[in-house]
N, C-alpha and C. Protein backbone atom coordinates (compact mmCIF):
# COMPACT_ATOMS: atom_id res chain seq x y z
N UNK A 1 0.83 -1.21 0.00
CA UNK A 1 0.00 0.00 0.00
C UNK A 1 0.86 1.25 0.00
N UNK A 2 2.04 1.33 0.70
CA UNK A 2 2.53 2.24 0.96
C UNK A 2 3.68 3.08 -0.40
N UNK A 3 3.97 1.60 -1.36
CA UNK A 3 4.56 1.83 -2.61
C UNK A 3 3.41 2.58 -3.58
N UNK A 4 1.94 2.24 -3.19
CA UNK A 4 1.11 2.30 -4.29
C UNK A 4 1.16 3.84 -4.00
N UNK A 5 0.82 4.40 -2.75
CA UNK A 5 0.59 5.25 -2.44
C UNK A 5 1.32 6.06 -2.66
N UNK A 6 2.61 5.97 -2.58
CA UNK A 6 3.86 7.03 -3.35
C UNK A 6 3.70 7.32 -4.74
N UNK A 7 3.73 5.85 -5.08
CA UNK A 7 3.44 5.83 -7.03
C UNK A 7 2.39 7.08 -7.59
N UNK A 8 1.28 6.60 -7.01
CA UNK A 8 -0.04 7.87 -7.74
C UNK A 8 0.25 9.12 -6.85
N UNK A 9 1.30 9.43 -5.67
CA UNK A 9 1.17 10.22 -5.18
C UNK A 9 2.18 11.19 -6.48
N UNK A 10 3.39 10.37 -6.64
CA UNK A 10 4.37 11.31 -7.78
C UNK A 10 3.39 11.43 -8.83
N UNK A 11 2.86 10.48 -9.52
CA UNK A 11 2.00 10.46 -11.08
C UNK A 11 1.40 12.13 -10.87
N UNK A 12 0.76 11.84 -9.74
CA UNK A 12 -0.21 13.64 -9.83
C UNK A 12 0.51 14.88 -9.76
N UNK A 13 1.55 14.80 -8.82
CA UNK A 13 2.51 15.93 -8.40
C UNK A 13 2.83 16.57 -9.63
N UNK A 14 3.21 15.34 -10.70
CA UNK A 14 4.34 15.57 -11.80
C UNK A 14 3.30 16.14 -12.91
N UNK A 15 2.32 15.31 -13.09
CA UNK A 15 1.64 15.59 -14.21
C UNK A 15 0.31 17.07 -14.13
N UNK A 16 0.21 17.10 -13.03
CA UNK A 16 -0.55 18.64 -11.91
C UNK A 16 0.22 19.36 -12.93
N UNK A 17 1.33 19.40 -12.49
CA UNK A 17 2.82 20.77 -11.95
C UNK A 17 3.58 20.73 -12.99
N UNK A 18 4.17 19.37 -13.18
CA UNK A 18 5.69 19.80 -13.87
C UNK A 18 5.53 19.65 -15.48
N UNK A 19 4.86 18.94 -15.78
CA UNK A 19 4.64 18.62 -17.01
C UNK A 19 4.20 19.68 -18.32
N UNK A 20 3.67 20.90 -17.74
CA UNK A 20 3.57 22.43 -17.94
C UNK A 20 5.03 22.72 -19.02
N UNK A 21 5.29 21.89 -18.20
CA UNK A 21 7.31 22.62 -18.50
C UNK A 21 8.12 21.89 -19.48
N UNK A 22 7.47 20.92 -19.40
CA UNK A 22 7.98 20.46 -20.84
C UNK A 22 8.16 20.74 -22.24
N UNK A 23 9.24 20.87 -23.25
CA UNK A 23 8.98 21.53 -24.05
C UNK A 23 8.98 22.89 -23.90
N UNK A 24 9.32 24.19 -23.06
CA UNK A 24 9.30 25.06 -22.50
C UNK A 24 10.23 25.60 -21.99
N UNK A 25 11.57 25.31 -22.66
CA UNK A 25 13.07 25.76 -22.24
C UNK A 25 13.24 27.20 -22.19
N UNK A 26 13.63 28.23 -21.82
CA UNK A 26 13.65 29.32 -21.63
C UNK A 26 12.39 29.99 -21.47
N UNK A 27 10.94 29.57 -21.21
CA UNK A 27 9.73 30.44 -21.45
C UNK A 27 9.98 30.70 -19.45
N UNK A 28 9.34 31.57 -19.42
CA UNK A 28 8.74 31.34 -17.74
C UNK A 28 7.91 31.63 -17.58
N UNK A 29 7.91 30.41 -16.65
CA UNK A 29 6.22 29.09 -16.19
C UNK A 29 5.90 29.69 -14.97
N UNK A 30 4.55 30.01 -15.23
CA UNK A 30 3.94 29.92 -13.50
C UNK A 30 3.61 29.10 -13.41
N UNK A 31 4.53 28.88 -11.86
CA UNK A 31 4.27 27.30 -11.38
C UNK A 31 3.07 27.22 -11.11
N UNK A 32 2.14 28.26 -10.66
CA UNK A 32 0.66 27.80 -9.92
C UNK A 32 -0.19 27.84 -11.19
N UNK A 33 0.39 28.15 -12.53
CA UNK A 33 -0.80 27.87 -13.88
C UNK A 33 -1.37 26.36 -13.74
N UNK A 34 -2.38 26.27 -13.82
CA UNK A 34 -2.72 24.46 -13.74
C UNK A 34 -3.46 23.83 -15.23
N UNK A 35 -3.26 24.93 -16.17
CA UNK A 35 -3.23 24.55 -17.28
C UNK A 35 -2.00 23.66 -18.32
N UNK A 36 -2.43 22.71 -19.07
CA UNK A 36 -1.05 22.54 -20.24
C UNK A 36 -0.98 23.73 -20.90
N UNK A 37 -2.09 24.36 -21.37
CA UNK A 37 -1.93 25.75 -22.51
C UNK A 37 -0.48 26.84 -21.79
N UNK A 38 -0.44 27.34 -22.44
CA UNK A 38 0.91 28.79 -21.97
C UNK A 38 0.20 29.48 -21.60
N UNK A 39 0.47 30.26 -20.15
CA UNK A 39 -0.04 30.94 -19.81
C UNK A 39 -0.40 32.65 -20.76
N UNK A 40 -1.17 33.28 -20.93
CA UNK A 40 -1.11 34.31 -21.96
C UNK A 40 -1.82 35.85 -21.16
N UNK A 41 -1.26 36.27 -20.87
CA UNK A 41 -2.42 36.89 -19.65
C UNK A 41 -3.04 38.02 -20.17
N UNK A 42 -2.81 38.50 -21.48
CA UNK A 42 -3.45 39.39 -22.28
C UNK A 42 -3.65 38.97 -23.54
N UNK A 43 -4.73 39.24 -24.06
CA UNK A 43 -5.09 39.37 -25.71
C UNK A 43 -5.32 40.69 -26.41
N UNK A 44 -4.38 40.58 -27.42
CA UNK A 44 -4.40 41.52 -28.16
C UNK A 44 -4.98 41.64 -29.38
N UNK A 45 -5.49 43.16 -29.17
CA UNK A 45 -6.63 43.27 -30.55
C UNK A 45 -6.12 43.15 -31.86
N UNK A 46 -4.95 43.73 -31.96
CA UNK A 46 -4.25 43.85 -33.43
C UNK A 46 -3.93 42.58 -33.44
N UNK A 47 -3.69 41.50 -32.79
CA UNK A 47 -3.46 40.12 -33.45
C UNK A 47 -5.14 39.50 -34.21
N UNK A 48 -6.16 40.34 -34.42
CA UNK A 48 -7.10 40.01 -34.93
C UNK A 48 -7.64 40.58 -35.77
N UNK A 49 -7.34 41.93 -35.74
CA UNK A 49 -7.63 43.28 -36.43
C UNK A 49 -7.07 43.89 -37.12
N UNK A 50 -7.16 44.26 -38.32
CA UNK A 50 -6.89 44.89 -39.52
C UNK A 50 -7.13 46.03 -39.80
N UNK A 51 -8.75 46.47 -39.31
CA UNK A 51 -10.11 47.17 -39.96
C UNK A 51 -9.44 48.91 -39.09
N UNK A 52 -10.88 49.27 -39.81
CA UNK A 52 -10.50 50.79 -39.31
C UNK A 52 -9.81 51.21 -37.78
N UNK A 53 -9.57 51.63 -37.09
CA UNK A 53 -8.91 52.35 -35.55
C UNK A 53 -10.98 52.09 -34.56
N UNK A 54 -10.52 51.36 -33.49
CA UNK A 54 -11.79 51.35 -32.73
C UNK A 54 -11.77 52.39 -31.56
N UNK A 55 -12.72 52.60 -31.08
CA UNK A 55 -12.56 53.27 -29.88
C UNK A 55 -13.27 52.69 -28.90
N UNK A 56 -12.24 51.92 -28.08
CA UNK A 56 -12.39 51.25 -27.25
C UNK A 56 -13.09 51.42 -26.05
N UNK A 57 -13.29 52.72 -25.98
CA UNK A 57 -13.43 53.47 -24.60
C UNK A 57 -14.97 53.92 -24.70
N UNK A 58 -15.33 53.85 -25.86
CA UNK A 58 -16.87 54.39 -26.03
C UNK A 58 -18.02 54.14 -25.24
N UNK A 59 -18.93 54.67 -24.93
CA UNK A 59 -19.98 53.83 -24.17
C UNK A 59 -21.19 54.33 -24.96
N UNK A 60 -20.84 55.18 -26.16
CA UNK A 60 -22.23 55.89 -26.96
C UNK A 60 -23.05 54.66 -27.78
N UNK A 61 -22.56 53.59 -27.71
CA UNK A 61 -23.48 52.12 -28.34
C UNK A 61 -24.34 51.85 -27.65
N UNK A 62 -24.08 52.05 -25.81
CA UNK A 62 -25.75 51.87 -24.82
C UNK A 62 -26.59 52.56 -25.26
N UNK A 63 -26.68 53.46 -25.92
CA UNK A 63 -27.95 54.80 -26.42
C UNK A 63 -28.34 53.81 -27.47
N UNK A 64 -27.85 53.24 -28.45
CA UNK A 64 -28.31 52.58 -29.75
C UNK A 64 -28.68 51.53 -29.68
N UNK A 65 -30.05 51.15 -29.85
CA UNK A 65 -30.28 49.74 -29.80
C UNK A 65 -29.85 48.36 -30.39
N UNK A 66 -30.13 49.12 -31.60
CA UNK A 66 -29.18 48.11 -32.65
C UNK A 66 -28.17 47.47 -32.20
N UNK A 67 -27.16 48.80 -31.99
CA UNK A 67 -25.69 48.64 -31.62
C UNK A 67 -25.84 47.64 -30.17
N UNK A 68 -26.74 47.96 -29.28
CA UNK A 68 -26.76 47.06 -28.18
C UNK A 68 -27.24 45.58 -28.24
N UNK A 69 -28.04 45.40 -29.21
CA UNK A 69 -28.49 44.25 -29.62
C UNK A 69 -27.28 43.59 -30.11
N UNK A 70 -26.29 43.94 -31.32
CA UNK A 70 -25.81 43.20 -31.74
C UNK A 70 -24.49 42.75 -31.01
N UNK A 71 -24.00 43.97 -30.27
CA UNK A 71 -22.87 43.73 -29.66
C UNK A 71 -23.69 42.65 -28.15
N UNK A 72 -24.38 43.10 -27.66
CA UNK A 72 -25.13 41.35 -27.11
C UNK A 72 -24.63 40.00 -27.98
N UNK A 73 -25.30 40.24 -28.89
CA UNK A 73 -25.24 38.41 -29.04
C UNK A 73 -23.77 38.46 -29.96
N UNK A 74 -22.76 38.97 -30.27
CA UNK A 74 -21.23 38.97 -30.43
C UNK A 74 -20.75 38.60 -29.34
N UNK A 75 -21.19 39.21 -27.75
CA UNK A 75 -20.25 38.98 -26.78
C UNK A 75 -21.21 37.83 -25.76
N UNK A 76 -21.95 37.00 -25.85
CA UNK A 76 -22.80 35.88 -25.76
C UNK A 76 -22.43 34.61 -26.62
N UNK A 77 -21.34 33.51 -25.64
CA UNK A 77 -20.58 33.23 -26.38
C UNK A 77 -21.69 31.60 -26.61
N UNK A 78 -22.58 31.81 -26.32
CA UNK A 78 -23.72 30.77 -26.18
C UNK A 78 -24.47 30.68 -27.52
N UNK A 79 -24.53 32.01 -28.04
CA UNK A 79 -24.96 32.64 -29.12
C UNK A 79 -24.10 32.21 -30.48
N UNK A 80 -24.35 31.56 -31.56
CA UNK A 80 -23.51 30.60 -32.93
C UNK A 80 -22.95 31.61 -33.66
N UNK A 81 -21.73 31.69 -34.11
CA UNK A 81 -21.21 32.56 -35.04
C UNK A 81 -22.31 32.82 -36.31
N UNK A 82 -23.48 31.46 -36.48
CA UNK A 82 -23.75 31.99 -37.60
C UNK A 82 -25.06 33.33 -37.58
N UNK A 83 -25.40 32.89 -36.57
CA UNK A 83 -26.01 33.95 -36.08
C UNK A 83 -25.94 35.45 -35.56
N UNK A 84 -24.64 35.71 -35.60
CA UNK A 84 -24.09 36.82 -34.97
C UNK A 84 -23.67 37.42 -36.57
N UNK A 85 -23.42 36.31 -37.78
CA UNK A 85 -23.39 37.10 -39.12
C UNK A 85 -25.00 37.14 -40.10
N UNK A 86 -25.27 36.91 -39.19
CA UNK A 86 -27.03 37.09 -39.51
C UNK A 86 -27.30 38.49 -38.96
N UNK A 87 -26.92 38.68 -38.01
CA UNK A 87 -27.18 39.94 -37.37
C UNK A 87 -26.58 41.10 -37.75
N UNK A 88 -25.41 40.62 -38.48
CA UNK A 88 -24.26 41.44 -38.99
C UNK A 88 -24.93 42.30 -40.39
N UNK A 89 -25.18 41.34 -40.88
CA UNK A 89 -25.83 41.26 -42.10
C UNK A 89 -27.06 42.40 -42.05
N UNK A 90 -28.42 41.99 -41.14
CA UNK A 90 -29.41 42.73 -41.03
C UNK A 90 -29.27 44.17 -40.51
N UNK A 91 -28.09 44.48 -39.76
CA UNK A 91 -27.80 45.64 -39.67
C UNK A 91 -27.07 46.63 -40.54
N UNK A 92 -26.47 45.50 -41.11
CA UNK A 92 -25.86 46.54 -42.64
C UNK A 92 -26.79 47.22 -43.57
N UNK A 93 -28.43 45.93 -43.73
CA UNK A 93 -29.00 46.71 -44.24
C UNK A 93 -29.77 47.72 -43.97
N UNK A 94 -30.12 47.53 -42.94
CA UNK A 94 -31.01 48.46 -42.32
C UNK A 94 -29.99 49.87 -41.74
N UNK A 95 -29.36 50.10 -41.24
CA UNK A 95 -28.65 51.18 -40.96
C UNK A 95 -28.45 52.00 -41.91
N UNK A 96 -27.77 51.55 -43.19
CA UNK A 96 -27.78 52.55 -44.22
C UNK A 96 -26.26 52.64 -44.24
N UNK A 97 -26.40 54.52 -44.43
CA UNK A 97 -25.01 54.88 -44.53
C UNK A 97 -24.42 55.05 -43.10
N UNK A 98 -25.33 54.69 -41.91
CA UNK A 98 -24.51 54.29 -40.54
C UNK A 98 -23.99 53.51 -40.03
N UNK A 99 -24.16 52.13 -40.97
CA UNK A 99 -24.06 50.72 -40.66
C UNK A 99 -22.64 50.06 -40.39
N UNK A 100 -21.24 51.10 -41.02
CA UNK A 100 -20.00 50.65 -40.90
C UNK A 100 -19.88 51.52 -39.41
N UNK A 101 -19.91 52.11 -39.23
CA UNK A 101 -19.49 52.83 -37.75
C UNK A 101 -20.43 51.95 -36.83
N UNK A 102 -21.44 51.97 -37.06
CA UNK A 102 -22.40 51.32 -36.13
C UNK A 102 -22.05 49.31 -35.69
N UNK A 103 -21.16 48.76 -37.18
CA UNK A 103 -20.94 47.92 -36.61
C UNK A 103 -19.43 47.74 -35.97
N UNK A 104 -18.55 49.14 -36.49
CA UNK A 104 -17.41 49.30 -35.50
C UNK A 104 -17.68 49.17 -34.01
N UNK A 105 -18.77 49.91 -34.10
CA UNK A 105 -18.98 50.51 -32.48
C UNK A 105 -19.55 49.17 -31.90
N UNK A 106 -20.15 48.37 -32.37
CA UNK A 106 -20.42 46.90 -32.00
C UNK A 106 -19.74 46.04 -31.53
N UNK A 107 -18.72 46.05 -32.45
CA UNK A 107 -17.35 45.22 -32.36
C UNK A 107 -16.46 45.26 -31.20
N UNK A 108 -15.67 46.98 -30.98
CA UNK A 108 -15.05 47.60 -30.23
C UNK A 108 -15.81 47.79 -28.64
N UNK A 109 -16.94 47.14 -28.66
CA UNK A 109 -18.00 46.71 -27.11
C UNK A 109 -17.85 45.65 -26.86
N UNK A 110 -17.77 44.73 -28.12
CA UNK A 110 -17.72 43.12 -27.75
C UNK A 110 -16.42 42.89 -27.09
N UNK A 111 -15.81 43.23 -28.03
CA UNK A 111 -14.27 43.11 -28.08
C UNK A 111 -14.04 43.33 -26.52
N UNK A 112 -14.22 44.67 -25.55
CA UNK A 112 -14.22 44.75 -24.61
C UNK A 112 -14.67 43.68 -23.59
N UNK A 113 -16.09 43.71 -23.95
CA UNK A 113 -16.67 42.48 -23.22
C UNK A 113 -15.92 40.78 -23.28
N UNK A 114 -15.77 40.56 -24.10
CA UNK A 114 -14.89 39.45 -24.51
C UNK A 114 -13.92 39.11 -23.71
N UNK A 115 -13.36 40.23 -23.57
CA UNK A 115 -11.70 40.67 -22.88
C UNK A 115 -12.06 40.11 -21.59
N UNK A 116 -12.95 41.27 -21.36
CA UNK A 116 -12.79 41.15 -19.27
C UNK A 116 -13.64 39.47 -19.01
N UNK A 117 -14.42 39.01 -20.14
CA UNK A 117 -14.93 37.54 -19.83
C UNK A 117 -13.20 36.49 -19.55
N UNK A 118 -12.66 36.63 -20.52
CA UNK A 118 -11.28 36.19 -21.07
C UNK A 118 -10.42 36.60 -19.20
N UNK A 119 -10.35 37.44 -18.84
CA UNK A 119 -9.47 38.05 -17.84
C UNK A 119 -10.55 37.22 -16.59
N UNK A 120 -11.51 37.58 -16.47
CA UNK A 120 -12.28 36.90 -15.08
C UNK A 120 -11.87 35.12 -15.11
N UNK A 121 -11.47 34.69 -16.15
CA UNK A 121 -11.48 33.14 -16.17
C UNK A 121 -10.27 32.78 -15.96
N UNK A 122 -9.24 33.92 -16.77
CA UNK A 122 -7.73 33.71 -16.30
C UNK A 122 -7.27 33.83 -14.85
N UNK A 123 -8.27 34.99 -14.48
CA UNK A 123 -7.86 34.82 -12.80
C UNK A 123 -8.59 33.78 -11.93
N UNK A 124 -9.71 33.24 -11.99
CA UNK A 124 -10.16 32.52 -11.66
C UNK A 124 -8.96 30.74 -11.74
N UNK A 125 -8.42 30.41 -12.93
CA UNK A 125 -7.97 29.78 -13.32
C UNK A 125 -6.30 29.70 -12.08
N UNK A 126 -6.14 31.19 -11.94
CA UNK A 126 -4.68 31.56 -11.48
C UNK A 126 -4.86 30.75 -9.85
N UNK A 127 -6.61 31.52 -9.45
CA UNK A 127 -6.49 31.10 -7.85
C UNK A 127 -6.84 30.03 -7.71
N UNK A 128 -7.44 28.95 -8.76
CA UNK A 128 -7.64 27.30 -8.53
C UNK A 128 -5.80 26.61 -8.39
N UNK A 129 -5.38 27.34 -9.62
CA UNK A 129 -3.69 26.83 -9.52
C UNK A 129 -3.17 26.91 -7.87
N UNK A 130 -2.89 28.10 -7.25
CA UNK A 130 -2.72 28.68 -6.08
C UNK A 130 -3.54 27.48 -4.82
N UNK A 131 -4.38 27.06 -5.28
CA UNK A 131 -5.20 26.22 -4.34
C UNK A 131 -4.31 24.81 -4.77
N UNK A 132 -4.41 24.71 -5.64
CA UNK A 132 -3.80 22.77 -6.23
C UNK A 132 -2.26 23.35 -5.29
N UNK A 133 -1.82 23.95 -5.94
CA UNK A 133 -0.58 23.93 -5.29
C UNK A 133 -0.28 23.89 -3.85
N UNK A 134 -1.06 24.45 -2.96
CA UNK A 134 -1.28 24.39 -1.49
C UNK A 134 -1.60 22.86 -1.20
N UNK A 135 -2.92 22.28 -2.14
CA UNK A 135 -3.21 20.82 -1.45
C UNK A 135 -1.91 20.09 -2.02
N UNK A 136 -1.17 20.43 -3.08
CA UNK A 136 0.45 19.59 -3.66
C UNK A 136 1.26 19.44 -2.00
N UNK A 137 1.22 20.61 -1.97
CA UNK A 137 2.03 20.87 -0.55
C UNK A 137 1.80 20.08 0.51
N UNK A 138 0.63 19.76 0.62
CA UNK A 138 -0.06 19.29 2.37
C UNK A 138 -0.23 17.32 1.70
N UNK A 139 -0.61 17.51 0.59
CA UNK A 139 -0.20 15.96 0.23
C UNK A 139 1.47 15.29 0.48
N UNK A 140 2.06 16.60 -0.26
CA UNK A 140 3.99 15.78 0.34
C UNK A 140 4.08 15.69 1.90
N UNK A 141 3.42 16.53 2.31
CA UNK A 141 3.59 16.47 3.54
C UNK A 141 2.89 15.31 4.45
N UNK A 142 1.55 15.09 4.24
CA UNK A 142 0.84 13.92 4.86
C UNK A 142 1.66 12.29 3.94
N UNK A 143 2.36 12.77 2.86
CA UNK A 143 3.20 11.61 2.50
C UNK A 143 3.83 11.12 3.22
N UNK A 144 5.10 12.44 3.54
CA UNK A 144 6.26 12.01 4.45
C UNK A 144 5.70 11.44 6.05
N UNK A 145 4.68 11.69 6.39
CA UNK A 145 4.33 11.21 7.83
C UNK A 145 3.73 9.99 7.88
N UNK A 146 3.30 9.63 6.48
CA UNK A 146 2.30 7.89 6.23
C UNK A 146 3.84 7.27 6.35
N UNK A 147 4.80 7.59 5.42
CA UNK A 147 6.20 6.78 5.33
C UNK A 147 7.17 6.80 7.19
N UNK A 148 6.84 8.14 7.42
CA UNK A 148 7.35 7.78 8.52
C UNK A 148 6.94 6.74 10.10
N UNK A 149 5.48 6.76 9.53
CA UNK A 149 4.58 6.25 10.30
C UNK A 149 4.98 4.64 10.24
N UNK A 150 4.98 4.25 9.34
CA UNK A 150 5.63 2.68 8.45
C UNK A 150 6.14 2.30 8.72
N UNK A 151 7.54 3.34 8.64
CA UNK A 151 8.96 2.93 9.31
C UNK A 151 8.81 2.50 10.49
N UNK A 152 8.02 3.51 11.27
CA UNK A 152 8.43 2.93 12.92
C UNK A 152 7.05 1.23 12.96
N UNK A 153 5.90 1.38 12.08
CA UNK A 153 5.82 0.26 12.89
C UNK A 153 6.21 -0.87 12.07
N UNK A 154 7.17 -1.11 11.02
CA UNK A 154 8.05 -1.73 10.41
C UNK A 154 9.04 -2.25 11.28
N UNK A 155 9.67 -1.10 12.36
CA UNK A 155 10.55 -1.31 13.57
C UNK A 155 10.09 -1.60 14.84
N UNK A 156 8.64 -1.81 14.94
CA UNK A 156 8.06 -2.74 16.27
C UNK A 156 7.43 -1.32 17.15
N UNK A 157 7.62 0.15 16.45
CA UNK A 157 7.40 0.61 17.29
C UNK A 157 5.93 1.15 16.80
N UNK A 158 4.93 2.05 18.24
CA UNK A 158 3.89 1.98 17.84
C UNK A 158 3.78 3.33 16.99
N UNK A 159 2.61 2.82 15.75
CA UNK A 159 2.45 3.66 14.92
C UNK A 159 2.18 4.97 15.10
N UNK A 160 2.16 6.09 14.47
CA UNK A 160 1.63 7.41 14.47
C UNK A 160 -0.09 7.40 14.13
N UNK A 161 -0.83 8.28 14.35
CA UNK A 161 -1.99 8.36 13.68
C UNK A 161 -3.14 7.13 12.52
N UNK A 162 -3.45 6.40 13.07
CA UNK A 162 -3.83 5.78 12.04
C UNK A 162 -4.67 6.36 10.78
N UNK A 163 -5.48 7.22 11.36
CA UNK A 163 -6.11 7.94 9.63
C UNK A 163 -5.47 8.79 8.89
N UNK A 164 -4.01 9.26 9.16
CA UNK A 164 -3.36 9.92 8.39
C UNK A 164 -3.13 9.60 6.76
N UNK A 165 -2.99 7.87 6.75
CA UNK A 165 -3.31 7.44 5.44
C UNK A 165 -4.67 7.79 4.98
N UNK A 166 -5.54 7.68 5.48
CA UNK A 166 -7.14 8.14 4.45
C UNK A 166 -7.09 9.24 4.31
N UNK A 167 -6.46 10.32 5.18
CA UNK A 167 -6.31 11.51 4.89
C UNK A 167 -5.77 11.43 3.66
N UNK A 168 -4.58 10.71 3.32
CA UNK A 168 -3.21 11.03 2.06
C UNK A 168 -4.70 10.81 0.97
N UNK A 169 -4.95 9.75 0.99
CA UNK A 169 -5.85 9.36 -0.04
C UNK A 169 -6.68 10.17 -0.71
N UNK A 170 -7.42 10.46 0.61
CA UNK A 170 -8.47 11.59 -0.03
C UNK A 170 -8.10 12.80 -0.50
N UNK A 171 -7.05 12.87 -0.07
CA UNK A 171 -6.70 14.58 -0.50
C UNK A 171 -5.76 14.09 -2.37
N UNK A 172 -5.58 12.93 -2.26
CA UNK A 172 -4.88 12.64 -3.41
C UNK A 172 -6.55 12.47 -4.43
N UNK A 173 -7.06 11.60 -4.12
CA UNK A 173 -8.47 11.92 -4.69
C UNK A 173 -8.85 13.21 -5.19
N UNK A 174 -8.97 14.36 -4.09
CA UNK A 174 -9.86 15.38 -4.21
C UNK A 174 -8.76 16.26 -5.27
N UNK A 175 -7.52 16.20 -4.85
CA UNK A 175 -6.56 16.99 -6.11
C UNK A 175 -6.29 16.27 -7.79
N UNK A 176 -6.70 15.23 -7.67
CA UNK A 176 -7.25 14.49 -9.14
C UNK A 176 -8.24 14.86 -9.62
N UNK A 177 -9.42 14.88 -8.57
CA UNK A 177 -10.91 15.32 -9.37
C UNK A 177 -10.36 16.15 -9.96
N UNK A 178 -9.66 17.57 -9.30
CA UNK A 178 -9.95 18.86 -9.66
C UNK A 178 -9.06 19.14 -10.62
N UNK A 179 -8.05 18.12 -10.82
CA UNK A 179 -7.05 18.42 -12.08
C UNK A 179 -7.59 17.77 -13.58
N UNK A 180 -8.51 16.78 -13.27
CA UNK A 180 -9.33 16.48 -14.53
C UNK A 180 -10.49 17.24 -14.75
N UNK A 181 -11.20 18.18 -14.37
CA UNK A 181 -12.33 18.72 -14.16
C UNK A 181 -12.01 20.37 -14.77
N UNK A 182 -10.88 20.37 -14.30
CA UNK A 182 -10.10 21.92 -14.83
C UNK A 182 -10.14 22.05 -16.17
N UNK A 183 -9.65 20.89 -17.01
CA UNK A 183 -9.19 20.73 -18.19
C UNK A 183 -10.21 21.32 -18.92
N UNK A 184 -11.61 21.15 -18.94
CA UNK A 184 -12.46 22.15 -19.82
C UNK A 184 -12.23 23.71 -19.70
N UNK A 185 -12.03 24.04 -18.41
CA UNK A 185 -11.95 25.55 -18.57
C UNK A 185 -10.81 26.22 -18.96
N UNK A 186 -9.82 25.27 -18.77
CA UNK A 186 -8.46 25.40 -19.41
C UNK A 186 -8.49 25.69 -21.09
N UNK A 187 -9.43 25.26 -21.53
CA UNK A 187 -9.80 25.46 -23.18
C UNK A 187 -10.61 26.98 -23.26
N UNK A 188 -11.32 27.31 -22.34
CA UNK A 188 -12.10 28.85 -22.44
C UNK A 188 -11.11 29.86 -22.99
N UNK A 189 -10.25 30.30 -22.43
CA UNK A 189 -9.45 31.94 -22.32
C UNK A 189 -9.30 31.39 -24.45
N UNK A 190 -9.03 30.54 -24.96
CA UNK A 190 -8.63 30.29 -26.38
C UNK A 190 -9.67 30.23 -27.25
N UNK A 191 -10.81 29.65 -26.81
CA UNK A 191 -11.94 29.65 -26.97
C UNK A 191 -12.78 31.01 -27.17
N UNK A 192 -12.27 32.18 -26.78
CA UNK A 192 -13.34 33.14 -26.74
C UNK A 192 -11.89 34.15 -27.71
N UNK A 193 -11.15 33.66 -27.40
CA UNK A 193 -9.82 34.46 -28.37
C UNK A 193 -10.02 33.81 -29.96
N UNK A 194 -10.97 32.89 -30.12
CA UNK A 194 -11.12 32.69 -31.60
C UNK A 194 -12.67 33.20 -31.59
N UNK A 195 -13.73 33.21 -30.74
CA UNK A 195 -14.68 33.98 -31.19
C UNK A 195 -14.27 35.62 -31.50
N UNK A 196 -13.46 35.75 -30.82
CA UNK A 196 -13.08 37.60 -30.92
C UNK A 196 -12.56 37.45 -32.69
N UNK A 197 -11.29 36.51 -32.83
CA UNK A 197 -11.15 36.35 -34.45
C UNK A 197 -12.50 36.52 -35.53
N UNK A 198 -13.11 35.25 -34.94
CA UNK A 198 -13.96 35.42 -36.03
C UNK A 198 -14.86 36.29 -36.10
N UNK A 199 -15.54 37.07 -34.85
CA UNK A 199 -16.32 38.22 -35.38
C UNK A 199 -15.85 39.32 -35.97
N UNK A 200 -14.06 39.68 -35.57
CA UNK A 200 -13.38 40.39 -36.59
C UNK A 200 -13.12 39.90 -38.05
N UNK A 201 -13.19 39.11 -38.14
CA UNK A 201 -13.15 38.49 -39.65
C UNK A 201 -14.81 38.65 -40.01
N UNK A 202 -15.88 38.62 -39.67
CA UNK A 202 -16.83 39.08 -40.27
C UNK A 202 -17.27 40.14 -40.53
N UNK A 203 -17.01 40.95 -38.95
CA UNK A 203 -16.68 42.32 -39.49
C UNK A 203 -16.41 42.88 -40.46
N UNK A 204 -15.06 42.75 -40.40
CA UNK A 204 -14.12 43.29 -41.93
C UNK A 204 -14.86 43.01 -43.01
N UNK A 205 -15.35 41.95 -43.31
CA UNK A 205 -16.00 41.34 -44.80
C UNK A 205 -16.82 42.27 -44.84
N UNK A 206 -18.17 42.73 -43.40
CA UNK A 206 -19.18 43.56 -44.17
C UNK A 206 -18.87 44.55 -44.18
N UNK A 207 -17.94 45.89 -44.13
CA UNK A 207 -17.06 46.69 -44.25
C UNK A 207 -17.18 47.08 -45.84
């Protein structure tokens, strides 16, 4: 038991933590990222954008309905790309000769919105890492006391704690759930960095 228990105790440590780092010679790793992806802690607009200068800072699209409607279901990531060029579309025609600013000003809201969705998940993501890494910690540690526990009654003497092992277990359990369970949200922050692509790529087209 006590071999098994080391065995899956390294398997998790390594594959949690270190395995990040592989492939990754000169980058620097936050150790508490608990993603495989690279950590990226900003997205940038010009890696998507071509089109006219946005103004990021605007808030004159809440007055416009249109503009609020569409930049809604752009930054509603529930909402199908093909639908968001359906919308694209119906506002080109209907707007007129306002319809390119109007869907700038759409864009340059989403885009925002997008962002801080993108940033709330990265930090969220940062303080689950920060947590795995604490239970990493208290697992080596309830390790070294199951092994030391062994030793002595290996040597006749009386054991330490007997539930300290179910402790190791469970906490080796509960830091597995949460390292397989992560892995979907670990795909989000990339996930909403290709919806931002592609509504700039539709953009531009109706332009």
């Amino acid at each position: 038991m006590r071999d098994a228990v080391r065995a899956v105790l390294v398997i998790l440590l390594w594959t949690g933590f270190a395995s990040q780092g592989v492939g990754q010679t000169g980058l620097k790793v936050d150790p508490d990222w608990p993603c495989q992806q690279i950590k990226t802690p900003t997205f940038s607009l010009a890696s998507v954008w071509a089109g006219p200068q946005l103004d990021l800072n605007s808030q004159s699209w809440r007055s416009e309905a249109d503009v609020a409607d569409l930049t809604a279901k752009m930054a509603q990531r529930r909402i199908s790309m093909s639908e968001v060029e359906s919308a694209i579309a119906d506002l080109k025609v209907k707007a007129g000769g306002d319809a390119d600013s109007k869907l700038l000003a759409a864009f340059a809201a989403a885009f925002e919105d997008l962002s801080r969705q993108r940033s709330q998940i990265m930090e969220g993501l940062d303080r689950f890492g920060r947590k795995q890494r604490g239970l990493a910690d208290r697992i080596r540690a309830e390790n070294a006391a199951v092994q030391e526990s062994s030793d002595q009654n290996s040597e006749g003497q009386a054991p330490a704690g007997g539930d300290s092992e179910e402790r190791l277990q469970l906490d080796i359990r509960v830091f597995d759930d949460r390292r397989q369970t992560i892995s979907y949200v670990c795909e989000v922050p990339t996930l909403i960095e290709q919806r931002i692509g592609e509504i700039a790529r539709a953009v531009q087209k109706a332009l």
